[in-house]
PDB file of N, CA and C in Angstrom:
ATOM      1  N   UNK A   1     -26.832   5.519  14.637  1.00  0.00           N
ATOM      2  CA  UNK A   1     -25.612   6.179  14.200  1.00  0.00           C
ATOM      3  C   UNK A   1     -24.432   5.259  14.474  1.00  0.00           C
ATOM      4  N   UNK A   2     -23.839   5.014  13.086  1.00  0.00           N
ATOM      5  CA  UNK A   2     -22.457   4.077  13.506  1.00  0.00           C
ATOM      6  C   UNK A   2     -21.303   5.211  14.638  1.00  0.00           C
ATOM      7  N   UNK A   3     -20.833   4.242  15.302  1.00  0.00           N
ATOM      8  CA  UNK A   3     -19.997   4.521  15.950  1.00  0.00           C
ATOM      9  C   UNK A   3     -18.651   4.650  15.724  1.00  0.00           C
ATOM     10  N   UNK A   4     -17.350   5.782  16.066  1.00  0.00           N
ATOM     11  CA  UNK A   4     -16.359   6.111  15.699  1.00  0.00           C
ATOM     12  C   UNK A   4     -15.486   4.670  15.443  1.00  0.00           C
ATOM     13  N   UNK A   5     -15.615   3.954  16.185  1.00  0.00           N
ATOM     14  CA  UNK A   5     -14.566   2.694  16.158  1.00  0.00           C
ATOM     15  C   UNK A   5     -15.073   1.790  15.278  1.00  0.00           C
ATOM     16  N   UNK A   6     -16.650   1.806  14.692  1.00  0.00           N
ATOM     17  CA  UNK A   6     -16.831   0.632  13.803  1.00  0.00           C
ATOM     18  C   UNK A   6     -16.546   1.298  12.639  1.00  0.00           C
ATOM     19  N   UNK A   7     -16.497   2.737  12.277  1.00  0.00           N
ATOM     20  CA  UNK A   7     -16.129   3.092  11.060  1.00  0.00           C
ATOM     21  C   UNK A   7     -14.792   3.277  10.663  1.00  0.00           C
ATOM     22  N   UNK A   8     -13.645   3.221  11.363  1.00  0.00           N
ATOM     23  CA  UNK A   8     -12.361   2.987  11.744  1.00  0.00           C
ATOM     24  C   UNK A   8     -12.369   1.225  11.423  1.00  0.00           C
ATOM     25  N   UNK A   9     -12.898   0.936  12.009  1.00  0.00           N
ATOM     26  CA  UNK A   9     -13.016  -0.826  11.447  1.00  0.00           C
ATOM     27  C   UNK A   9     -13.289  -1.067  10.229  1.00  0.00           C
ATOM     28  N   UNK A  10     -14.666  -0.037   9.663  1.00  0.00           N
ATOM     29  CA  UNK A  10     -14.575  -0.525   8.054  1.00  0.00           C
ATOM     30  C   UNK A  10     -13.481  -0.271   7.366  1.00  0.00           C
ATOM     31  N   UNK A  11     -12.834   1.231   7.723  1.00  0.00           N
ATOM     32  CA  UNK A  11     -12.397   1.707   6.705  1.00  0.00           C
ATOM     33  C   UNK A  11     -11.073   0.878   6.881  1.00  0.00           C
ATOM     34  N   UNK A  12     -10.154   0.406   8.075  1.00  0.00           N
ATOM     35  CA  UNK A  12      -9.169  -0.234   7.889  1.00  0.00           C
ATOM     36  C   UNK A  12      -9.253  -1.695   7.364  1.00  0.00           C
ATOM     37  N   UNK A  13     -10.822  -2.573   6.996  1.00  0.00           N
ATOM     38  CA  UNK A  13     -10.786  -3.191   6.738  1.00  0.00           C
ATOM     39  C   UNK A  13     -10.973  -3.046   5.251  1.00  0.00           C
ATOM     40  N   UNK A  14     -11.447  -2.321   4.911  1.00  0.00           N
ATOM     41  CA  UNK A  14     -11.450  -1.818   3.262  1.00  0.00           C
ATOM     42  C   UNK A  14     -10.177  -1.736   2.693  1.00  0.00           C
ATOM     43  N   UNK A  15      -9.086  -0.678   3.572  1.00  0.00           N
ATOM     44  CA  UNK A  15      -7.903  -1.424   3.288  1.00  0.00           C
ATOM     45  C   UNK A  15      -6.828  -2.509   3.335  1.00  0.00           C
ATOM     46  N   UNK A  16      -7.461  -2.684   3.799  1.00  0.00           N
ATOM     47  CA  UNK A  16      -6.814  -4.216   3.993  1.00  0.00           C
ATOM     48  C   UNK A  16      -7.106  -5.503   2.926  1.00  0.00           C
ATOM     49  N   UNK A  17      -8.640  -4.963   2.347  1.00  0.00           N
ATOM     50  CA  UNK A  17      -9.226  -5.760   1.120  1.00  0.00           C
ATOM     51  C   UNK A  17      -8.109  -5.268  -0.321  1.00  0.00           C
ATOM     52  N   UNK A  18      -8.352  -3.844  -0.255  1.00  0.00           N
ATOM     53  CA  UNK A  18      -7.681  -3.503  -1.144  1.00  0.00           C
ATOM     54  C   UNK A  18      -5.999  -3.328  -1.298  1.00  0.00           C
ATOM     55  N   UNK A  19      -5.378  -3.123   0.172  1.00  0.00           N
ATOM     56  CA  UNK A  19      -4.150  -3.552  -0.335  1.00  0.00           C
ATOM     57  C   UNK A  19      -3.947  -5.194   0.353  1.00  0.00           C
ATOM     58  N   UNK A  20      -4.568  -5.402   0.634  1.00  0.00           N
ATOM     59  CA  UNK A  20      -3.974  -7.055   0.830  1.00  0.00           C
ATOM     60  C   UNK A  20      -3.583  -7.945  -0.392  1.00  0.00           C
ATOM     61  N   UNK A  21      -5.057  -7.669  -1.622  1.00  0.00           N
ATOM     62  CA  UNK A  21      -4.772  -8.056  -3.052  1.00  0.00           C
ATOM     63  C   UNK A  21      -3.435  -7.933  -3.303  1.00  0.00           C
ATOM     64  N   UNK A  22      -3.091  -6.757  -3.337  1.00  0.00           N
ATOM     65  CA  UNK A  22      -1.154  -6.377  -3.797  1.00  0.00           C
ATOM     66  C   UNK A  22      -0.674  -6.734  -2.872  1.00  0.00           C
ATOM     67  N   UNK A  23      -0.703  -6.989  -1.690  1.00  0.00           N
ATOM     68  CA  UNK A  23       0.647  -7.337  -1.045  1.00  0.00           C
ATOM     69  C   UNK A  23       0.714  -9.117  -1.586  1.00  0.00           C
ATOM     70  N   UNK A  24      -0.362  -9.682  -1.309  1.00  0.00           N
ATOM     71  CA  UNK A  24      -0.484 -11.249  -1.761  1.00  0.00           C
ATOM     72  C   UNK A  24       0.059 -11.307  -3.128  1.00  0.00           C
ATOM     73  N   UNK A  25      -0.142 -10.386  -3.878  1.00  0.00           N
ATOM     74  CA  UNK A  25       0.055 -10.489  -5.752  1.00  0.00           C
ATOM     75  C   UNK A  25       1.833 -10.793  -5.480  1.00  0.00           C
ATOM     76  N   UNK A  26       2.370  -9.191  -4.627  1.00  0.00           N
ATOM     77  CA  UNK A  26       3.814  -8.745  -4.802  1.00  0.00           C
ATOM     78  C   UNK A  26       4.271  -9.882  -3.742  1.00  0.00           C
ATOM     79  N   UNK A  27       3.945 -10.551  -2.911  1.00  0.00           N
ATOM     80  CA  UNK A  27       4.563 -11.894  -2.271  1.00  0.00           C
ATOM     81  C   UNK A  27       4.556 -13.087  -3.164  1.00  0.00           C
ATOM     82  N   UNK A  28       3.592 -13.199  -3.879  1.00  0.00           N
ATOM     83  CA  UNK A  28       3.502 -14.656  -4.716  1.00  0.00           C
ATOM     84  C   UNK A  28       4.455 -14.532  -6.112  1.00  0.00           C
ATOM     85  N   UNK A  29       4.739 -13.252  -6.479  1.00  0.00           N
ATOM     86  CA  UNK A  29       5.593 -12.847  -7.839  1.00  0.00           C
ATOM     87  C   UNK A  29       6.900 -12.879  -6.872  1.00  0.00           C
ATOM     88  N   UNK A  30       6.980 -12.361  -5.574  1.00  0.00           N
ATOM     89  CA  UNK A  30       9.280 -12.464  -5.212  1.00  0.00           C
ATOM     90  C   UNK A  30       9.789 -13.410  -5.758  1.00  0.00           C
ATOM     91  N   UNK A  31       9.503 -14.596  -5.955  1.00  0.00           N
ATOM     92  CA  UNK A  31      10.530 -15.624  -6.237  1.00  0.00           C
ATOM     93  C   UNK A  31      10.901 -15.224  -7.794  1.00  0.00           C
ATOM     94  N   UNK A  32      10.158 -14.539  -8.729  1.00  0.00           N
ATOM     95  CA  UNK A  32      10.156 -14.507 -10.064  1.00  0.00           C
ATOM     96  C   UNK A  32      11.120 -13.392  -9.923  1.00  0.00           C
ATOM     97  N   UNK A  33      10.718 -12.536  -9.610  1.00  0.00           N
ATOM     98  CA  UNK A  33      11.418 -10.731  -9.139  1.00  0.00           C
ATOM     99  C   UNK A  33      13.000 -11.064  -8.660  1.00  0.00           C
ATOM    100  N   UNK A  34      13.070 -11.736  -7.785  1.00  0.00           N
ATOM    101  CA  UNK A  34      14.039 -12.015  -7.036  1.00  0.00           C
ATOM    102  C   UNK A  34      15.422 -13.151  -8.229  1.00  0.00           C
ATOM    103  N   UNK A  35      14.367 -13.780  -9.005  1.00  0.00           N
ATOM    104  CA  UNK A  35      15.465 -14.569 -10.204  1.00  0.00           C
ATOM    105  C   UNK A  35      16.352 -13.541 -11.208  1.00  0.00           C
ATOM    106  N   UNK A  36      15.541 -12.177 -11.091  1.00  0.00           N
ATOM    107  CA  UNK A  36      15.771 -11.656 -12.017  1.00  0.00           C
ATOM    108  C   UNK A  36      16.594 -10.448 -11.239  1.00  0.00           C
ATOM    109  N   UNK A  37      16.392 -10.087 -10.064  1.00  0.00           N
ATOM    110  CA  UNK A  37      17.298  -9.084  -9.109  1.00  0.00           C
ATOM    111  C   UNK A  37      16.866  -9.781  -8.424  1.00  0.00           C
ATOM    112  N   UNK A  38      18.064 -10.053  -7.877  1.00  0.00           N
ATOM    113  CA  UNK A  38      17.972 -11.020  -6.392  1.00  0.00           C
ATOM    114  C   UNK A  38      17.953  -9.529  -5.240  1.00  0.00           C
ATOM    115  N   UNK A  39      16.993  -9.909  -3.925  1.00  0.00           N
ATOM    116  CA  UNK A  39      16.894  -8.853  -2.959  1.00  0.00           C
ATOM    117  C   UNK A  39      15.922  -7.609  -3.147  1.00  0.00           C
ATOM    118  N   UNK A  40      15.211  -7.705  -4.372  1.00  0.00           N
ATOM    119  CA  UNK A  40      14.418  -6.758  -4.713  1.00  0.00           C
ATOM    120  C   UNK A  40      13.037  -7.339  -4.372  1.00  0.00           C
ATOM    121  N   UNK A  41      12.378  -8.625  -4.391  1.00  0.00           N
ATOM    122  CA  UNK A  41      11.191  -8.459  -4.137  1.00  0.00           C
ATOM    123  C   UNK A  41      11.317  -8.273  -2.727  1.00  0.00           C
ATOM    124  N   UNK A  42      12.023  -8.797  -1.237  1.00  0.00           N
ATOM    125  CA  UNK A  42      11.884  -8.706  -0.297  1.00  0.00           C
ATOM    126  C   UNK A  42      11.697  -6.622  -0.289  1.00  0.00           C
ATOM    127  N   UNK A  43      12.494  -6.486  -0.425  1.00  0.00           N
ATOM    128  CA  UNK A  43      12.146  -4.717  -0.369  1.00  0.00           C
ATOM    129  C   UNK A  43      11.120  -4.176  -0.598  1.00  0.00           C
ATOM    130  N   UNK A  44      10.686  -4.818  -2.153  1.00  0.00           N
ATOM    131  CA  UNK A  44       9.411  -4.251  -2.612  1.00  0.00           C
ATOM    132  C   UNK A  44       8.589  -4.494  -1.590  1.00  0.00           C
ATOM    133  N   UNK A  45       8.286  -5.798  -1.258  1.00  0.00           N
ATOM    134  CA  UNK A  45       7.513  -6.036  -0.440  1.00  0.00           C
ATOM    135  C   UNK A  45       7.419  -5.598   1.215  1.00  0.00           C
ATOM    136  N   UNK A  46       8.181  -4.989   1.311  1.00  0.00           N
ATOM    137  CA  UNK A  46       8.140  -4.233   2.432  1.00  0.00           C
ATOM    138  C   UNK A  46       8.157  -2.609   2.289  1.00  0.00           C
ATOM    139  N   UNK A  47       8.565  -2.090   1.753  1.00  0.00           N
ATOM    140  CA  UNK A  47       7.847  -0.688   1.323  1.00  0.00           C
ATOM    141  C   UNK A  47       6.172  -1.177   1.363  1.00  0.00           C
ATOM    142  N   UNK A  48       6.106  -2.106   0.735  1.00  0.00           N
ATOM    143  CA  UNK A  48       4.573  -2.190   0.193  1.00  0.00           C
ATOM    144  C   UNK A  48       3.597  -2.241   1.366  1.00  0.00           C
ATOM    145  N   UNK A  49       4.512  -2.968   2.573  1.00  0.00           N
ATOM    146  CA  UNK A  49       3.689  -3.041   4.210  1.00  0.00           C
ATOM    147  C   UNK A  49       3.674  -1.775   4.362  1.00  0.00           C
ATOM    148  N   UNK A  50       5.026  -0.994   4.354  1.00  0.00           N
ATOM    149  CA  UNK A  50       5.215  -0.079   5.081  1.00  0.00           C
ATOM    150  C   UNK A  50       3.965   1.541   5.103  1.00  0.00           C
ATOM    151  N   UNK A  51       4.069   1.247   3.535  1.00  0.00           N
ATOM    152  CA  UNK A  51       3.387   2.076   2.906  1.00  0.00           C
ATOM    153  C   UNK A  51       1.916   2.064   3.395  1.00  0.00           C
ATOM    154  N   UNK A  52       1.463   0.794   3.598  1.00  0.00           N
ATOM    155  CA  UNK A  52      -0.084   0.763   4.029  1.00  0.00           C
ATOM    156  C   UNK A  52       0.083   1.370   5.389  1.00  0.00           C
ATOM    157  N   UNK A  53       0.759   1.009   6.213  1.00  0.00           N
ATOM    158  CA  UNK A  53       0.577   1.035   7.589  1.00  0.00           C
ATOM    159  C   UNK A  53       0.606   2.744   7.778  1.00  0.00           C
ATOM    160  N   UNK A  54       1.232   3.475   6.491  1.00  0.00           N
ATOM    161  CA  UNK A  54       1.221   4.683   6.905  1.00  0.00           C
ATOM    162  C   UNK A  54       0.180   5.817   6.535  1.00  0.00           C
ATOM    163  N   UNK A  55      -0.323   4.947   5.187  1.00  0.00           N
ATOM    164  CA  UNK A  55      -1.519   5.209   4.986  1.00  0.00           C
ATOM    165  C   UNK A  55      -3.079   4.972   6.090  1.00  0.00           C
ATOM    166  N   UNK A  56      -2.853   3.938   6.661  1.00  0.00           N
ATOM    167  CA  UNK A  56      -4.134   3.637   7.661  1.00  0.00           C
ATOM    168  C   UNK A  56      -3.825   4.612   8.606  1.00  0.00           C
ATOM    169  N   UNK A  57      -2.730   4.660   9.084  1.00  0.00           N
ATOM    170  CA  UNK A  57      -2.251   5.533  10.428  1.00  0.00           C
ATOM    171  C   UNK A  57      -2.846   7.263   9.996  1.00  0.00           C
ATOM    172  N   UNK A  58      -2.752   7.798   8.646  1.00  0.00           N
ATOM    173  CA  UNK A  58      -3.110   8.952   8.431  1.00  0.00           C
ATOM    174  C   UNK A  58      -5.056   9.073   8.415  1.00  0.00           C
ATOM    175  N   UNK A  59      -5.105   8.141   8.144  1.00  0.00           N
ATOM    176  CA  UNK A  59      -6.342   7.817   7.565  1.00  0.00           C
ATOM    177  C   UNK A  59      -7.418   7.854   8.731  1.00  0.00           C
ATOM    178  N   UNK A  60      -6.964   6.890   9.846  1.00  0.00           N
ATOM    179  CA  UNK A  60      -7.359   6.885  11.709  1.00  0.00           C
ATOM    180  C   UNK A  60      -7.114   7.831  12.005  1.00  0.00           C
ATOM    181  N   UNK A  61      -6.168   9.060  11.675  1.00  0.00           N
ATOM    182  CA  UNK A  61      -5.979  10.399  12.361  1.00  0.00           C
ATOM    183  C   UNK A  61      -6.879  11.163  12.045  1.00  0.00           C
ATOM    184  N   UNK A  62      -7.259  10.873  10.232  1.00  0.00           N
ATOM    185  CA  UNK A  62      -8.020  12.013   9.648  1.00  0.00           C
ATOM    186  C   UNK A  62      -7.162  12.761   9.003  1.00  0.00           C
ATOM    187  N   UNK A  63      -6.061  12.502   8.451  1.00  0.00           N
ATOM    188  CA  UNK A  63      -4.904  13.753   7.844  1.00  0.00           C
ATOM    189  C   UNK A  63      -4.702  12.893   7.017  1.00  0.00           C
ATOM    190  N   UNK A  64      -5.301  11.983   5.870  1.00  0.00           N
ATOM    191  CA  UNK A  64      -4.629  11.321   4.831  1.00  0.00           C
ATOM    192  C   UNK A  64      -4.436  12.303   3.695  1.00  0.00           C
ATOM    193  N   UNK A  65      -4.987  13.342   3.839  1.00  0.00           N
ATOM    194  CA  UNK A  65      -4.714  14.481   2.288  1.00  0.00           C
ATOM    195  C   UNK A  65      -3.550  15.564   3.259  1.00  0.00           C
ATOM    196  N   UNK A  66      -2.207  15.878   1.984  1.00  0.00           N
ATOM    197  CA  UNK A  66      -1.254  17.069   2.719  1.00  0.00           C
ATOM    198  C   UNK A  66      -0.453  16.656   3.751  1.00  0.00           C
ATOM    199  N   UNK A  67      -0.084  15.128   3.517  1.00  0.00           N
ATOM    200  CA  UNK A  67       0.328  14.850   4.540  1.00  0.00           C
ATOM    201  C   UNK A  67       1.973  13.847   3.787  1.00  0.00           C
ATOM    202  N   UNK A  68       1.860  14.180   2.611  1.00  0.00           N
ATOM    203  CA  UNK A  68       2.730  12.845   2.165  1.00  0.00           C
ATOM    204  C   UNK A  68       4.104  12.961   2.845  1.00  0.00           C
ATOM    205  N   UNK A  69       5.231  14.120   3.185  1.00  0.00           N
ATOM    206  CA  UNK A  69       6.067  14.182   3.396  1.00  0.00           C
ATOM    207  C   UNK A  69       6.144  13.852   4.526  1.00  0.00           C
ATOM    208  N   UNK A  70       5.418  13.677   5.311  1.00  0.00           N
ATOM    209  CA  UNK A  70       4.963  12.951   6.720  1.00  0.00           C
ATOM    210  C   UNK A  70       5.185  11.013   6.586  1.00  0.00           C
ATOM    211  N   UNK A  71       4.003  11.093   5.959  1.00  0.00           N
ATOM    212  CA  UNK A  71       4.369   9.523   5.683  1.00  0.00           C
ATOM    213  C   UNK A  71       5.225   9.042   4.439  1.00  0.00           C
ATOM    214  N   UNK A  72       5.927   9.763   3.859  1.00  0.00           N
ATOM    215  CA  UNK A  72       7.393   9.406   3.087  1.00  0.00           C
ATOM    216  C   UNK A  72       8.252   8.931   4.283  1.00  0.00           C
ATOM    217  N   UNK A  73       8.528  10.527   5.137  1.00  0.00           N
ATOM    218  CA  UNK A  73       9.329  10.089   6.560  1.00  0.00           C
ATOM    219  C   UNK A  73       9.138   9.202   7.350  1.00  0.00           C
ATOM    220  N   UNK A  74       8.098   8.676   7.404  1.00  0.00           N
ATOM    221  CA  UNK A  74       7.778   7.165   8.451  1.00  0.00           C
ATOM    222  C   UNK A  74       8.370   6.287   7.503  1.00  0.00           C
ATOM    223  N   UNK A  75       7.908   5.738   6.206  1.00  0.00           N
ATOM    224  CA  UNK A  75       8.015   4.887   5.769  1.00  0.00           C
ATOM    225  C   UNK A  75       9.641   4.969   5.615  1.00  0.00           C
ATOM    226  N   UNK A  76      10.349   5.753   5.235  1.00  0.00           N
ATOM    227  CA  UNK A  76      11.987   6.268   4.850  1.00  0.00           C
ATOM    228  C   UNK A  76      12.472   5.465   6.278  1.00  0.00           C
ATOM    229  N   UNK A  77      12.023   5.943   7.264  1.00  0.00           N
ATOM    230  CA  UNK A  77      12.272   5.526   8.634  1.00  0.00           C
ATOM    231  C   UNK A  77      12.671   4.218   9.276  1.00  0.00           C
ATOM    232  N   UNK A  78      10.972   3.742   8.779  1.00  0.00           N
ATOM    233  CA  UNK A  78      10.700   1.695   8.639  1.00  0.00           C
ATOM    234  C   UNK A  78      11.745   1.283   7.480  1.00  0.00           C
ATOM    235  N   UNK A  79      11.706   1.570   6.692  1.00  0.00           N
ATOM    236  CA  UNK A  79      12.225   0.652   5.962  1.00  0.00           C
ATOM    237  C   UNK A  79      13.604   0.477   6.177  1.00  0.00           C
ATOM    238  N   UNK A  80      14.392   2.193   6.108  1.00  0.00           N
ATOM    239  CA  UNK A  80      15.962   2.074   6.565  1.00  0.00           C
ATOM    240  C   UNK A  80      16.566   0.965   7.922  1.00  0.00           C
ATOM    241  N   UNK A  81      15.661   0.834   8.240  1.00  0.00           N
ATOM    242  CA  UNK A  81      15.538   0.183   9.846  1.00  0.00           C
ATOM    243  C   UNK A  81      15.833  -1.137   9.006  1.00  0.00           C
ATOM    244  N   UNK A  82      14.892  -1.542   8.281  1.00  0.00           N
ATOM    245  CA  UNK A  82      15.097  -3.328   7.766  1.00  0.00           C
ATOM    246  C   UNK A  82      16.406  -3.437   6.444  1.00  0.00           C
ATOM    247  N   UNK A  83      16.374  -2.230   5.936  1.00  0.00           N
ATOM    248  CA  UNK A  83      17.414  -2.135   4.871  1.00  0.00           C
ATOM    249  C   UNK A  83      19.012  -0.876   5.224  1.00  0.00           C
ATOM    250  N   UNK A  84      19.382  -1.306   5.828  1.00  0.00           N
ATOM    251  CA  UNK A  84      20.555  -0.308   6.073  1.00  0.00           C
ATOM    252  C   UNK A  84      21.545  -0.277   4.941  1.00  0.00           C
ATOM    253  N   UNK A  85      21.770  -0.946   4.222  1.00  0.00           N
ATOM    254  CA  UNK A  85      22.522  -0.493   3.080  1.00  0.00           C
ATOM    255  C   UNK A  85      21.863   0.328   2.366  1.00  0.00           C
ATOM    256  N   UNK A  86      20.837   0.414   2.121  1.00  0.00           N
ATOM    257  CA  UNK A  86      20.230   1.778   0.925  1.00  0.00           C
ATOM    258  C   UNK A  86      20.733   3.203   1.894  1.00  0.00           C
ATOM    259  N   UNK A  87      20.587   4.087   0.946  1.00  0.00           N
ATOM    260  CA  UNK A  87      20.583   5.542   1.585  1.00  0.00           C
ATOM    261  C   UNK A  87      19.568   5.523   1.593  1.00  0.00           C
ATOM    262  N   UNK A  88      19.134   6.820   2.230  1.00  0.00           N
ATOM    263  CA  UNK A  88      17.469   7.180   2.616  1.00  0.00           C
ATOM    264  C   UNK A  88      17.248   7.941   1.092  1.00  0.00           C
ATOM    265  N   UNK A  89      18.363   8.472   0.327  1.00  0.00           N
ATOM    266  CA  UNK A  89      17.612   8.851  -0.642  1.00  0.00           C
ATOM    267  C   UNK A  89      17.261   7.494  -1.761  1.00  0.00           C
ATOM    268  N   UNK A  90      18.189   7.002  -1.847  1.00  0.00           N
ATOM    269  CA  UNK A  90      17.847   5.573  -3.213  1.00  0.00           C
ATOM    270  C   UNK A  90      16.693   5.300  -1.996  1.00  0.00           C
ATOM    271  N   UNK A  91      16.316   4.870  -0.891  1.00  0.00           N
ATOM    272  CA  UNK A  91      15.069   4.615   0.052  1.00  0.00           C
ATOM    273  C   UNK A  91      13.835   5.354  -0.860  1.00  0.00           C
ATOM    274  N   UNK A  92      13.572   6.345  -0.774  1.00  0.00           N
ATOM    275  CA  UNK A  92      13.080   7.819  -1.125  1.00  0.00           C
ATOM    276  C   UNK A  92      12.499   7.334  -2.573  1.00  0.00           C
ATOM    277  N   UNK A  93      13.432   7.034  -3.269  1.00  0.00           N
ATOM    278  CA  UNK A  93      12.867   7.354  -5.022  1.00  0.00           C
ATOM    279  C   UNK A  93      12.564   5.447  -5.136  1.00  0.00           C
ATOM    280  N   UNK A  94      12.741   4.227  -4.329  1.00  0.00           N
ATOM    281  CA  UNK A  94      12.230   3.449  -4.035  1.00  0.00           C
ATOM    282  C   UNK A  94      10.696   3.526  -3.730  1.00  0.00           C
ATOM    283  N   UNK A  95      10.231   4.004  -2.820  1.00  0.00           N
ATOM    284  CA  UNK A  95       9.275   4.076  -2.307  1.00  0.00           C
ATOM    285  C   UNK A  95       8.166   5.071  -3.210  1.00  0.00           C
ATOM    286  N   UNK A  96       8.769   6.271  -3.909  1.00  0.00           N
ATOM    287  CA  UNK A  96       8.249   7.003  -4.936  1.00  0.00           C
ATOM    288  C   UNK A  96       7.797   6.311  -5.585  1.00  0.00           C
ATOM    289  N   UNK A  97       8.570   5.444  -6.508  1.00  0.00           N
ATOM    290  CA  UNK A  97       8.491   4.254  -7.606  1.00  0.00           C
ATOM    291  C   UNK A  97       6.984   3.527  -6.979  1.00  0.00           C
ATOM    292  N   UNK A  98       7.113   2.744  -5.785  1.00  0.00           N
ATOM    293  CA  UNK A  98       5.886   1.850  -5.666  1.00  0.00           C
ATOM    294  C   UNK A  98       4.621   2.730  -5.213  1.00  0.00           C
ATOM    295  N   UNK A  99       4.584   3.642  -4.566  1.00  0.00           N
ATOM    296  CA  UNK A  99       3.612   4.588  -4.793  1.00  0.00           C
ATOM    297  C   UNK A  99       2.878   5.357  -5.904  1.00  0.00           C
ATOM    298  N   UNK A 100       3.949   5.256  -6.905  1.00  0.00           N
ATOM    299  CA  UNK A 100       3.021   5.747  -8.078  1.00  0.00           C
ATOM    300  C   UNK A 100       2.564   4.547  -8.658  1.00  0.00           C
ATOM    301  N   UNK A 101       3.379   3.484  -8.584  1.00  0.00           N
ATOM    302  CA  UNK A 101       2.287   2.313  -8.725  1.00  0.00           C
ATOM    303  C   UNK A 101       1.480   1.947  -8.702  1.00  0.00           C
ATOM    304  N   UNK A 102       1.194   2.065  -7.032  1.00  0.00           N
ATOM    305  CA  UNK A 102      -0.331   1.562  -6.469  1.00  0.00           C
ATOM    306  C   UNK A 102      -1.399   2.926  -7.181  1.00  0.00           C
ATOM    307  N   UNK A 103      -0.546   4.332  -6.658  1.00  0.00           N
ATOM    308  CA  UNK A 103      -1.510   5.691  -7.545  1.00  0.00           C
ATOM    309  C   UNK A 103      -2.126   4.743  -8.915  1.00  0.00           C
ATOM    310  N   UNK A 104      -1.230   4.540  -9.804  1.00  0.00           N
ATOM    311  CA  UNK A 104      -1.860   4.060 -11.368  1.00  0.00           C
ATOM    312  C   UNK A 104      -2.978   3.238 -11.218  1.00  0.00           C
ATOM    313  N   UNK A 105      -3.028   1.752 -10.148  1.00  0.00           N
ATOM    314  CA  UNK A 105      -4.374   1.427 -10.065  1.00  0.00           C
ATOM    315  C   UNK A 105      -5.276   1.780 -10.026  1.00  0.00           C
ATOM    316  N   UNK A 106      -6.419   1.891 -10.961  1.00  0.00           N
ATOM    317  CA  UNK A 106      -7.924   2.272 -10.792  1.00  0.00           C
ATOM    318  C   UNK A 106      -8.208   1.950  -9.923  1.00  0.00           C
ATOM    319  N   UNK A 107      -9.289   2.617  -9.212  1.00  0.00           N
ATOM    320  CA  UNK A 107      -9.862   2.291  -7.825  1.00  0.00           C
ATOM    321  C   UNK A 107     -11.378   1.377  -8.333  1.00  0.00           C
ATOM    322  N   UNK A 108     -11.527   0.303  -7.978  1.00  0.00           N
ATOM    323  CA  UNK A 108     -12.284  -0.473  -8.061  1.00  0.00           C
ATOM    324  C   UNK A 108     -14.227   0.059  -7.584  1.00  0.00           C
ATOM    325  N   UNK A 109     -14.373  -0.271  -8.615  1.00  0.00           N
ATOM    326  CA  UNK A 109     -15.875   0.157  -9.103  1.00  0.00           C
ATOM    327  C   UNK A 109     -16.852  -0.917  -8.480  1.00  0.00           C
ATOM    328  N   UNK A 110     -17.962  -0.312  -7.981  1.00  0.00           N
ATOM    329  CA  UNK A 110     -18.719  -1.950  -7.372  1.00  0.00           C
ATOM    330  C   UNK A 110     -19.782  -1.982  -8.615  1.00  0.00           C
ATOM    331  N   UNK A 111     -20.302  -3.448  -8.550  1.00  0.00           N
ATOM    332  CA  UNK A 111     -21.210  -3.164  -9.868  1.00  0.00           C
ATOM    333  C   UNK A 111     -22.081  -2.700  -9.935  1.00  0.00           C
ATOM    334  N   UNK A 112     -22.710  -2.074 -11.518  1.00  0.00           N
ATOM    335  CA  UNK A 112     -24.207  -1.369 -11.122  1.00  0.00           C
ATOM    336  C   UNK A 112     -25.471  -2.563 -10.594  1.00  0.00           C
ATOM    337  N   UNK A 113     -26.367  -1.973  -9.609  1.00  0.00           N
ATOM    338  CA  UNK A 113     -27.530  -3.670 -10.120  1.00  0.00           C
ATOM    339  C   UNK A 113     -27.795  -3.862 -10.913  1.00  0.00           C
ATOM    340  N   UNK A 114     -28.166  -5.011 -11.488  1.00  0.00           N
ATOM    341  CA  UNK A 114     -29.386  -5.537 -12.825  1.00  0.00           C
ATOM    342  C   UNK A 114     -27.736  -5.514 -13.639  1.00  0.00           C
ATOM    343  N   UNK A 115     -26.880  -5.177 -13.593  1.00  0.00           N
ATOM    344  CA  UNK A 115     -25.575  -5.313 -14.565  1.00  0.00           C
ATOM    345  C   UNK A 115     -25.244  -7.241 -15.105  1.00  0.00           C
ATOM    346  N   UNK A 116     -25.326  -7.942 -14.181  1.00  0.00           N
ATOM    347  CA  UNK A 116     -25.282  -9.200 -14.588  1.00  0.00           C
ATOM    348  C   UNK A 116     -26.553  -9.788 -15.316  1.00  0.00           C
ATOM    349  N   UNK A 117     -27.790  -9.033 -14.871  1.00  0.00           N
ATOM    350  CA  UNK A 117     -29.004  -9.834 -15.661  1.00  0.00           C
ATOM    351  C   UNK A 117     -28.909  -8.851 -16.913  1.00  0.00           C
ATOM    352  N   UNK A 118     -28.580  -8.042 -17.616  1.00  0.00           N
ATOM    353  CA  UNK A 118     -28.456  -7.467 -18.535  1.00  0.00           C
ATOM    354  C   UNK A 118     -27.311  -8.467 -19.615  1.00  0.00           C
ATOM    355  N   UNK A 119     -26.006  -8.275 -19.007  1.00  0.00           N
ATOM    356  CA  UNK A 119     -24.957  -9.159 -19.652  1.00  0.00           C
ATOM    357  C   UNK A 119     -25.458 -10.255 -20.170  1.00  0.00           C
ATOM    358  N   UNK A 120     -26.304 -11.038 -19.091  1.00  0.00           N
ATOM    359  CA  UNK A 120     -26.753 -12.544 -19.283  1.00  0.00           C
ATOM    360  C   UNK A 120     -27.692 -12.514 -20.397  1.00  0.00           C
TER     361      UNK A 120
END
């Protein structure tokens, strides 16, 4: 029987596979983001931490469903902390915005077997 802490290990390492992809994507695009609104990829990209960290944190508790207004408020929290000129509401519909984002991604499918010797 796996043990509580190695499955806490997968699962934060699962996220970490899966949002690490986007955070690396949304770090390697700021300079482009940033030509075009200067100060916006640094933000994005930190909602985008923020957001994971509040997701794993629900996730290690066991309360990741019914919990969003919970981790809206953390993240509203973190971020105002690094961005004090936003209000917490432009904060708010910020963070909305990249959350339905990541929501729109399909969740990644593993392949069926025999799928590549078929193709081939």
């Amino acid at each position: 029987m796996a043990s509580f802490t190695s499955i806490l290990s997968d699962i934060g390492n699962g996220l970490k596979r899966f949002f690490g992809g986007a955070i690396t994507v949304a770090t390697e695009a700021e300079p482009f983001v940033d030509a075009l609104a200067p100060g916006i990829g640094i933000l994005y990209n930190a909602v985008l931490a923020e957001v994971t960290k509040a997701e794993a944190v629900a996730i290690a508790a066991g309360q990741q469903n019914g919990t969003g207004a919970q981790k809206l408020a953390l993240v509203v929290q973190a971020v105002a902390a690094q961005f004090p000129q936003y209000t917490p509401t432009q904060l708010t519909a910020v963070i909305n915005g990249v959350v339905a984002g990541l929501n729109a991604i399909p969740a990644a499918t593993p392949p069926t077997p025999g799928a590549a010797a078929t193709a081939a």
